[in-house]
PDB file of N, CA and C in Angstrom:
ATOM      1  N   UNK A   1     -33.237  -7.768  -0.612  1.00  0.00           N
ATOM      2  CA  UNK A   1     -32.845  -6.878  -1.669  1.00  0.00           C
ATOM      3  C   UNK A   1     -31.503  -7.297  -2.241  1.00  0.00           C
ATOM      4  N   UNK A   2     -31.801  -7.162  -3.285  1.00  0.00           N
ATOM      5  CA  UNK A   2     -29.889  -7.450  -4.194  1.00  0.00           C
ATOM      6  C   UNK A   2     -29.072  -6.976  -3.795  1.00  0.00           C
ATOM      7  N   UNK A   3     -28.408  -5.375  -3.259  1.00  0.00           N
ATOM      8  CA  UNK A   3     -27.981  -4.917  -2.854  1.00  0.00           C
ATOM      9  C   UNK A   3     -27.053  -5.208  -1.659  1.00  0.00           C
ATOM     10  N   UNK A   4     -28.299  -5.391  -0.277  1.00  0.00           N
ATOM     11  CA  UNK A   4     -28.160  -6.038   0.894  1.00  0.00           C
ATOM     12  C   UNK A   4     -27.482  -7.449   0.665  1.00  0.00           C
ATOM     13  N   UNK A   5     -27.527  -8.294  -0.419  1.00  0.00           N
ATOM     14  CA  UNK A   5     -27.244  -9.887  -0.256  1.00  0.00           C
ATOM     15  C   UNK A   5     -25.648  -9.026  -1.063  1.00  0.00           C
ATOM     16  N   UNK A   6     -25.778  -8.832  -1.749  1.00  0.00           N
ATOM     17  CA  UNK A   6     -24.339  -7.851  -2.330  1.00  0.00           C
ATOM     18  C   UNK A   6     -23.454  -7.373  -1.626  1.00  0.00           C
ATOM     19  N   UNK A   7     -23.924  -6.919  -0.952  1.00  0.00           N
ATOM     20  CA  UNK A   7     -22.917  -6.129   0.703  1.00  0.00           C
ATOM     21  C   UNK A   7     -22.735  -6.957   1.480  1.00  0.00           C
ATOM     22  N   UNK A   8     -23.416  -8.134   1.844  1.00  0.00           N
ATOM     23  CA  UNK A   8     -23.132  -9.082   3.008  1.00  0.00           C
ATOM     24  C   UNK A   8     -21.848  -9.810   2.561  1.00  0.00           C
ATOM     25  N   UNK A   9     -21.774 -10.310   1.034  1.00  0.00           N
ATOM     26  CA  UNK A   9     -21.408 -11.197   0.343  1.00  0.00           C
ATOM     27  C   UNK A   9     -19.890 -10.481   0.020  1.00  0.00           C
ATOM     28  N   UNK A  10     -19.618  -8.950   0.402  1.00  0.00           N
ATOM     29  CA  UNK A  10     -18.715  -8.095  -0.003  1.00  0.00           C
ATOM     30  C   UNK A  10     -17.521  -8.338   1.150  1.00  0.00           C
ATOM     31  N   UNK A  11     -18.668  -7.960   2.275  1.00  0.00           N
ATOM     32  CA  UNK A  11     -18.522  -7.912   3.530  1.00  0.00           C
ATOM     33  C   UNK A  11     -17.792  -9.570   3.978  1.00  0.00           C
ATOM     34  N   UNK A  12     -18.165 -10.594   3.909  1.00  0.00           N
ATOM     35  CA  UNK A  12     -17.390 -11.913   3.923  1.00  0.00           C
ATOM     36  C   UNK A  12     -16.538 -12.299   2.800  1.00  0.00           C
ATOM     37  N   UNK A  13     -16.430 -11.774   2.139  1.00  0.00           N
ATOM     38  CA  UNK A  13     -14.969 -11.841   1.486  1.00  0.00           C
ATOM     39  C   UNK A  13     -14.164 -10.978   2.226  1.00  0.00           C
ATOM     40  N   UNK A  14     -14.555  -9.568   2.407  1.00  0.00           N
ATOM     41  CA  UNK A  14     -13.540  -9.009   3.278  1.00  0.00           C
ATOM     42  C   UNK A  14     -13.008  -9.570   4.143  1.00  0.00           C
ATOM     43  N   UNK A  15     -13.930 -10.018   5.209  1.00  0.00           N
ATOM     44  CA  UNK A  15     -13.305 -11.288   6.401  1.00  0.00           C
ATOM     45  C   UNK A  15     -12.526 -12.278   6.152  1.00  0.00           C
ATOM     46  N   UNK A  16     -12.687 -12.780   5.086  1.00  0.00           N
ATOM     47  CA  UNK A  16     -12.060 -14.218   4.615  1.00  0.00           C
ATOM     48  C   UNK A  16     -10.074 -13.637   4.516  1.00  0.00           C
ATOM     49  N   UNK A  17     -10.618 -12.732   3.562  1.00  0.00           N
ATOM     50  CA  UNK A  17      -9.494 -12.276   2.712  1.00  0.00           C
ATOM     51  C   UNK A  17      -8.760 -11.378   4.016  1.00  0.00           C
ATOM     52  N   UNK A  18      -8.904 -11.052   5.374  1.00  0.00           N
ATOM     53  CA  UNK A  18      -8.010 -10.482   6.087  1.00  0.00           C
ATOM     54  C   UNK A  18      -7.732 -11.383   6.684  1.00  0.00           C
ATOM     55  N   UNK A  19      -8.579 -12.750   7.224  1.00  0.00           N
ATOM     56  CA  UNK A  19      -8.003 -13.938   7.530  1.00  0.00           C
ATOM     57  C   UNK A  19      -7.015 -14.121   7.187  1.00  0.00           C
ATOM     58  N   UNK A  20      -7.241 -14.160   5.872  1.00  0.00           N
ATOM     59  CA  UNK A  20      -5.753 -15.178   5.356  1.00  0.00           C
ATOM     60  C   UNK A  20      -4.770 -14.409   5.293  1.00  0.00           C
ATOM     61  N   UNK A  21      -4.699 -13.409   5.043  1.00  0.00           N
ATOM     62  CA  UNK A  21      -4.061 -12.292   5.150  1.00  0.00           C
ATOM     63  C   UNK A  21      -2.608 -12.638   6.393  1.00  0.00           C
ATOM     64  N   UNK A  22      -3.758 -12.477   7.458  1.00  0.00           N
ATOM     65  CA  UNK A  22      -3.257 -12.751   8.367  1.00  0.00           C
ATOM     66  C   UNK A  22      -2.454 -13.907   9.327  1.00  0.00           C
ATOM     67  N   UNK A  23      -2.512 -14.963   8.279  1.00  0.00           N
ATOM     68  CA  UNK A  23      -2.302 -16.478   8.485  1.00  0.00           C
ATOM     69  C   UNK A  23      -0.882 -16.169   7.186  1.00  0.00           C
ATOM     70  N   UNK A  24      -0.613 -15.482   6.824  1.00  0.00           N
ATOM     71  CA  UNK A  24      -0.061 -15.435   5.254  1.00  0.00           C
ATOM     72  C   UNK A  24       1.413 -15.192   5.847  1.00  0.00           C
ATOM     73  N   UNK A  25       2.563 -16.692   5.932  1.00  0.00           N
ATOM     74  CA  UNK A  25       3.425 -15.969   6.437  1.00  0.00           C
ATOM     75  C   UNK A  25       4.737 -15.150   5.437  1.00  0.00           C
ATOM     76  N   UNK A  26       4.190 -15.455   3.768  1.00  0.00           N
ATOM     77  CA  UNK A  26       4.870 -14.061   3.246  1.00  0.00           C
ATOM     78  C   UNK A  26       6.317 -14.980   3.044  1.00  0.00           C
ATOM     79  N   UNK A  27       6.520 -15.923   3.188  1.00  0.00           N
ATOM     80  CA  UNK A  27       7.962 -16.588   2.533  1.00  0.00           C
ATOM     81  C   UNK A  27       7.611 -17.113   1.441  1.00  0.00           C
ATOM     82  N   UNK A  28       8.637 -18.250   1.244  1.00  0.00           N
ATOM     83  CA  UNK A  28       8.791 -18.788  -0.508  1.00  0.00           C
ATOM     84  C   UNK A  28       8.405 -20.200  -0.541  1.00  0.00           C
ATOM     85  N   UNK A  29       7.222 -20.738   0.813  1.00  0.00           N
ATOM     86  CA  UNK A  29       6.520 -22.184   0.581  1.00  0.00           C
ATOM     87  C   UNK A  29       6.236 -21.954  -0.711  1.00  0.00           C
ATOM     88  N   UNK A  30       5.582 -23.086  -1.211  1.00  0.00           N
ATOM     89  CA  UNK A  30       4.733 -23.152  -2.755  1.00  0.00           C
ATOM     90  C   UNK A  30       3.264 -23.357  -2.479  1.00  0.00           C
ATOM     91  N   UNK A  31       2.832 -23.300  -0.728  1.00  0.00           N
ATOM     92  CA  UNK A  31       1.654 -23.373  -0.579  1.00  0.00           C
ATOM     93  C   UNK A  31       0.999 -22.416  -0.084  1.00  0.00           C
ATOM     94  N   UNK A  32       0.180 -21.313  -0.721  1.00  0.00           N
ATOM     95  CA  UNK A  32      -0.424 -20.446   0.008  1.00  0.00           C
ATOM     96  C   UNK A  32      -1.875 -20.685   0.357  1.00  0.00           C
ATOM     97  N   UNK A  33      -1.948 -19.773   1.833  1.00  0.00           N
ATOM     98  CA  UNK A  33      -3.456 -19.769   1.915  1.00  0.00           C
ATOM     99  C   UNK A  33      -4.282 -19.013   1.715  1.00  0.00           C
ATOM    100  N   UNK A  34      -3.686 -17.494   0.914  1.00  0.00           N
ATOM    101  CA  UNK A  34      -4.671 -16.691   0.119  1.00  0.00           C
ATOM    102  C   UNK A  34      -5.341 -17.880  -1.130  1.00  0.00           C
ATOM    103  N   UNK A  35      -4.246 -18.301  -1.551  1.00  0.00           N
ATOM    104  CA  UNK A  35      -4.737 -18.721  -3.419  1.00  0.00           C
ATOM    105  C   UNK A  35      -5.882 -20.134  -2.808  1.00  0.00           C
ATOM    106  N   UNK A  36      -5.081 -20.794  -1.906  1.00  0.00           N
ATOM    107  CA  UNK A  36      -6.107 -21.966  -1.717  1.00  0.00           C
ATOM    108  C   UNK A  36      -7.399 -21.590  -0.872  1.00  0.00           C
ATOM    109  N   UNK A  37      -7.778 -20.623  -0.103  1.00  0.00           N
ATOM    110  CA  UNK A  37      -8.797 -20.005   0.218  1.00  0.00           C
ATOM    111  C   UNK A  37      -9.739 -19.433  -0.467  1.00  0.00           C
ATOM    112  N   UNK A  38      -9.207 -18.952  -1.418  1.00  0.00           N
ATOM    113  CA  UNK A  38     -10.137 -18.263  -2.667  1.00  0.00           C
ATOM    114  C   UNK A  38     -10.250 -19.039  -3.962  1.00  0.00           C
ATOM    115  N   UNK A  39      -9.911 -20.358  -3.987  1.00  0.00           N
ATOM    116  CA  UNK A  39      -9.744 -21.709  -4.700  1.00  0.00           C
ATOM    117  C   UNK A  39     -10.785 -22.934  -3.994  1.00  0.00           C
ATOM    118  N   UNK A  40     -11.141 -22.243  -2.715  1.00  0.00           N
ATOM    119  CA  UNK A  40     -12.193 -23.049  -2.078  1.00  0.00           C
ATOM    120  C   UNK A  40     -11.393 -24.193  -1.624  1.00  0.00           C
ATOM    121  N   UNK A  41     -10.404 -24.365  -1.896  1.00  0.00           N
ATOM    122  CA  UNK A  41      -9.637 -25.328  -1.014  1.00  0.00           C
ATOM    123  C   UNK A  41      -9.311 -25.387   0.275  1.00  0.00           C
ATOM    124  N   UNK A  42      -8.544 -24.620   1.014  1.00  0.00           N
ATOM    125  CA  UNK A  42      -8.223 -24.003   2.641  1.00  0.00           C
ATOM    126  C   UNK A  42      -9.453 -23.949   3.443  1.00  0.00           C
ATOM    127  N   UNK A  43      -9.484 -24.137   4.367  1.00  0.00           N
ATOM    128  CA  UNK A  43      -9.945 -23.791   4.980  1.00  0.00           C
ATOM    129  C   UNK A  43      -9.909 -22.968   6.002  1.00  0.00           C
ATOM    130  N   UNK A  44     -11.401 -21.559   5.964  1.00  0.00           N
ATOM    131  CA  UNK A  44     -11.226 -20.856   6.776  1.00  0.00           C
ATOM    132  C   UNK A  44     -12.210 -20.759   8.016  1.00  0.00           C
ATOM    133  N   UNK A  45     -11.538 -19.891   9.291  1.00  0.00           N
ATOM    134  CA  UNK A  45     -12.750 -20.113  10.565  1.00  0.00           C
ATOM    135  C   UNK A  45     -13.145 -18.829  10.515  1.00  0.00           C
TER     136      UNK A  45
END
């Protein structure tokens, strides 16, 4: 169902996005791993 593939797909961004979150140490590098994670660049586990 659309829905179900909708929610899963909601549901792993959520994960991704508290990952990085959590990897995010919030200073003034010029490299983040929110933007390059959601840029498909970074890699996440």
């Amino acid at each position: 169902m659309e829905i179900d593939r909708k929610i899963a797909e909601l549901g792993s961004l959520r994960d991704m996005l508290s990952h990085l979150v959590h990897n995010c140490s919030g200073d003034e590098r010029p490299d983040c791993p929110i933007i390059d994670g959601l840029a498909g660049s970074g890699t996440v586990q």
